[in-house]
Protein backbone atom coordinates (compact mmCIF):
# COMPACT_ATOMS: atom_id res chain seq x y z
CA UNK A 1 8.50 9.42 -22.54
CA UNK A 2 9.57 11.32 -19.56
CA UNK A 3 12.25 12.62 -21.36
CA UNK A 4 9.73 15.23 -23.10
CA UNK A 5 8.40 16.72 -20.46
CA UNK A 6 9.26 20.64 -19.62
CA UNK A 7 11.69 20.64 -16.33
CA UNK A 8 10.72 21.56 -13.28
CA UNK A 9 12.28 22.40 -9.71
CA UNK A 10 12.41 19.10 -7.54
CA UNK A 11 10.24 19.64 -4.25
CA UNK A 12 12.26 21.86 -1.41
CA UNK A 13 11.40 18.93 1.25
CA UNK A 14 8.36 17.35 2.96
CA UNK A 15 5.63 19.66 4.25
CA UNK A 16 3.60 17.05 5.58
CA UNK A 17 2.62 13.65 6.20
CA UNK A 18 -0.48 11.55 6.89
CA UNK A 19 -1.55 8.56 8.86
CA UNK A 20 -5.32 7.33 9.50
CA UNK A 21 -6.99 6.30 12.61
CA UNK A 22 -10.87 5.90 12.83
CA UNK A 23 -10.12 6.68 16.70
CA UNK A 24 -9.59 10.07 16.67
CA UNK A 25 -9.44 10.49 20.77
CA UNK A 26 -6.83 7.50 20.89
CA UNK A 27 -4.98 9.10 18.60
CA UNK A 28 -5.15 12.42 19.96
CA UNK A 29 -4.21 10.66 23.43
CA UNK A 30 -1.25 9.02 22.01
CA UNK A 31 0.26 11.93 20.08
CA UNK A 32 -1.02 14.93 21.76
CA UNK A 33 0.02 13.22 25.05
CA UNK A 34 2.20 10.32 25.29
CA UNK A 35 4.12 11.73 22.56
CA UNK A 36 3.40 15.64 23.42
CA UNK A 37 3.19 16.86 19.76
CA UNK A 38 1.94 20.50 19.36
CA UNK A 39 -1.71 19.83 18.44
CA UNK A 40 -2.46 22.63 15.53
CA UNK A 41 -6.33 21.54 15.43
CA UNK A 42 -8.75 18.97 15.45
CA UNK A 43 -12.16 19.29 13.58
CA UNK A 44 -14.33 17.01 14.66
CA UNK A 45 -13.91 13.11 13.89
CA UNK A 46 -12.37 13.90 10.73
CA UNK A 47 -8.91 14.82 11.27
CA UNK A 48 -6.11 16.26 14.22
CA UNK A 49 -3.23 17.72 12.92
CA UNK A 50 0.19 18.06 14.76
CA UNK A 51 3.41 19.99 14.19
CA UNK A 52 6.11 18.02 13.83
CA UNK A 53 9.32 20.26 13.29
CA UNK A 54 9.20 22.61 10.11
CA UNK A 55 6.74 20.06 9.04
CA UNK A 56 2.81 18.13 9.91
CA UNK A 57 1.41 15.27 11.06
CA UNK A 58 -2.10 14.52 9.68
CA UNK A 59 -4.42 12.06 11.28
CA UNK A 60 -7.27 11.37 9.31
CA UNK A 61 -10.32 9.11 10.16
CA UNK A 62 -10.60 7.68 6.80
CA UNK A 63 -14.53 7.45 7.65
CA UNK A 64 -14.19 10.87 7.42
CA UNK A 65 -11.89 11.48 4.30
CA UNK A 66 -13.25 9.62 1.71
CA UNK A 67 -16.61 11.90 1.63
CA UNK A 68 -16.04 14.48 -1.10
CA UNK A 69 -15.79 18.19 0.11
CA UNK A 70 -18.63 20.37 1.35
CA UNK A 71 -16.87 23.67 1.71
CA UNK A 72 -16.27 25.44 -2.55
CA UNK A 73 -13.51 27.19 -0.75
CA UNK A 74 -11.58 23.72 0.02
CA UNK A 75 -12.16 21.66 -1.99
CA UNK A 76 -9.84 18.86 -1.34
CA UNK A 77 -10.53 15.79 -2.76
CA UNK A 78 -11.62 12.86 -1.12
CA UNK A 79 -8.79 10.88 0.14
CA UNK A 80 -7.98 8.26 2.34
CA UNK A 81 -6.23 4.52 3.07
CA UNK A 82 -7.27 1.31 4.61
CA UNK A 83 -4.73 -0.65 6.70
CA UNK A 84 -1.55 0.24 8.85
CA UNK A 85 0.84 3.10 7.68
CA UNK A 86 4.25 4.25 9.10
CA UNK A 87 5.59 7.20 10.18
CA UNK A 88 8.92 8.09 11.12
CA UNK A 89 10.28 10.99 13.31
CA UNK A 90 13.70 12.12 13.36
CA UNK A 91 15.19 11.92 17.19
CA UNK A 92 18.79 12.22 17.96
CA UNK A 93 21.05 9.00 19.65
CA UNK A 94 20.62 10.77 23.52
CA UNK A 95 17.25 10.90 23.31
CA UNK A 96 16.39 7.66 22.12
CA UNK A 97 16.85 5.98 25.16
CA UNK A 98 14.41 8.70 26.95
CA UNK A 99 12.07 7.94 24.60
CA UNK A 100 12.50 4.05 24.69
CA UNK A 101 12.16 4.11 28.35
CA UNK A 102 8.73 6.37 28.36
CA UNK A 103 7.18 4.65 25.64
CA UNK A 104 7.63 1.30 27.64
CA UNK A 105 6.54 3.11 31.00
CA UNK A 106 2.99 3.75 28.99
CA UNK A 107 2.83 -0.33 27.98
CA UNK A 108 3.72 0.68 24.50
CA UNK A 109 5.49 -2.14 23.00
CA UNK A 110 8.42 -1.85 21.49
CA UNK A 111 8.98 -4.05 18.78
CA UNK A 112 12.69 -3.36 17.03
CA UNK A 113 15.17 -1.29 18.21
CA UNK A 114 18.25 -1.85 16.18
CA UNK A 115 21.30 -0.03 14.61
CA UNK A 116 20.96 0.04 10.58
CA UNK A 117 24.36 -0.87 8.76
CA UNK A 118 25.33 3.20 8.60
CA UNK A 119 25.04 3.44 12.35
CA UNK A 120 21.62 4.85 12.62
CA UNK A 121 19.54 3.22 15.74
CA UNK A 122 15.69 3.00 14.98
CA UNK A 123 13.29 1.43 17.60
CA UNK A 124 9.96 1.21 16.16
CA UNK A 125 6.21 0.94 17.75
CA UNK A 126 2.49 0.87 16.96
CA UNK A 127 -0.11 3.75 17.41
CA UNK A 128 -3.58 2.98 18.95
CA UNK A 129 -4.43 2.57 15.13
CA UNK A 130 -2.14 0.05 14.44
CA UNK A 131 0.31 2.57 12.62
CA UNK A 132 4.05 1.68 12.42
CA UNK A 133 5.63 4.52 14.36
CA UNK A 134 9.51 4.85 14.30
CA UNK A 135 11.70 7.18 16.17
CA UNK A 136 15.52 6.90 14.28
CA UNK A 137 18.21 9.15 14.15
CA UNK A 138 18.51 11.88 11.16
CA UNK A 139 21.82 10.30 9.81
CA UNK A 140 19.60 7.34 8.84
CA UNK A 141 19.03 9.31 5.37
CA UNK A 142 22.37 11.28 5.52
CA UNK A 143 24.36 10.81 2.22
């Protein structure tokens, strides 16, 4: 069935991401400042956006998301999840160990930090949401 479908270009890479919080200052807190992300904006309690590289962070308050669209110039449909996401950011092997050590200086638990069969170290986290945050180096996904 796919087969007859008319080709098209495969994506050039991931423009953004999102993860949902109904706590939009603790989230704001924990990846505007504990993490210092570049905050892009906030509107309201309905979302806080963060540049992450060439790509975006999106935290949404789901409370928020799933209400359909007020504005005929956006109109994004309604959207949202229930329960714990994940999120991973690309850090390189020095810088881990900065990281690790921070994160643990704010009483953020750190609950793996391991080296994958490739060589890659990950040490993973939770945001004030409950979100699985990792922090593993780019040759995790190298070929």
């Amino acid at each position: 069935m796919m087969d007859d479908l008319p080709d098209a270009p495969p994506p050039l890479g991931l423009l953004e991401a999102a993860l949902y919080a109904d706590d939009l200052d603790a989230a704001e807190a924990f990846y505007g400042g504990l993490l210092a992300l570049e905050r892009i904006v906030r509107v309201g309690d309905r979302h806080v956006f963060y540049r992450v590289g060439a790509g975006v962070l999106l935290i949404f308050n789901p409370v928020e998301t799933i209400k359909p669209p007020t504005n005929p110039d956006m109109p994004v449909p309604p959207h949202g999840a229930t329960g714990q996401g994940h999120f991973c950011f690309a850090v390189e092997a020095p810088a881990l160990a900065a990281w690790r050590t921070r994160l643990e200086a704010a009483d953020v638990e750190i609950e793996a930090d391991f080296t994958w069969p490739n060589g890659a170290r990950s040490i993973y986290f939770r945001d004030p949401a409950g979100n699985s945050v990792e922090m593993a180096e780019p040759r995790l996904w190298a070929s």
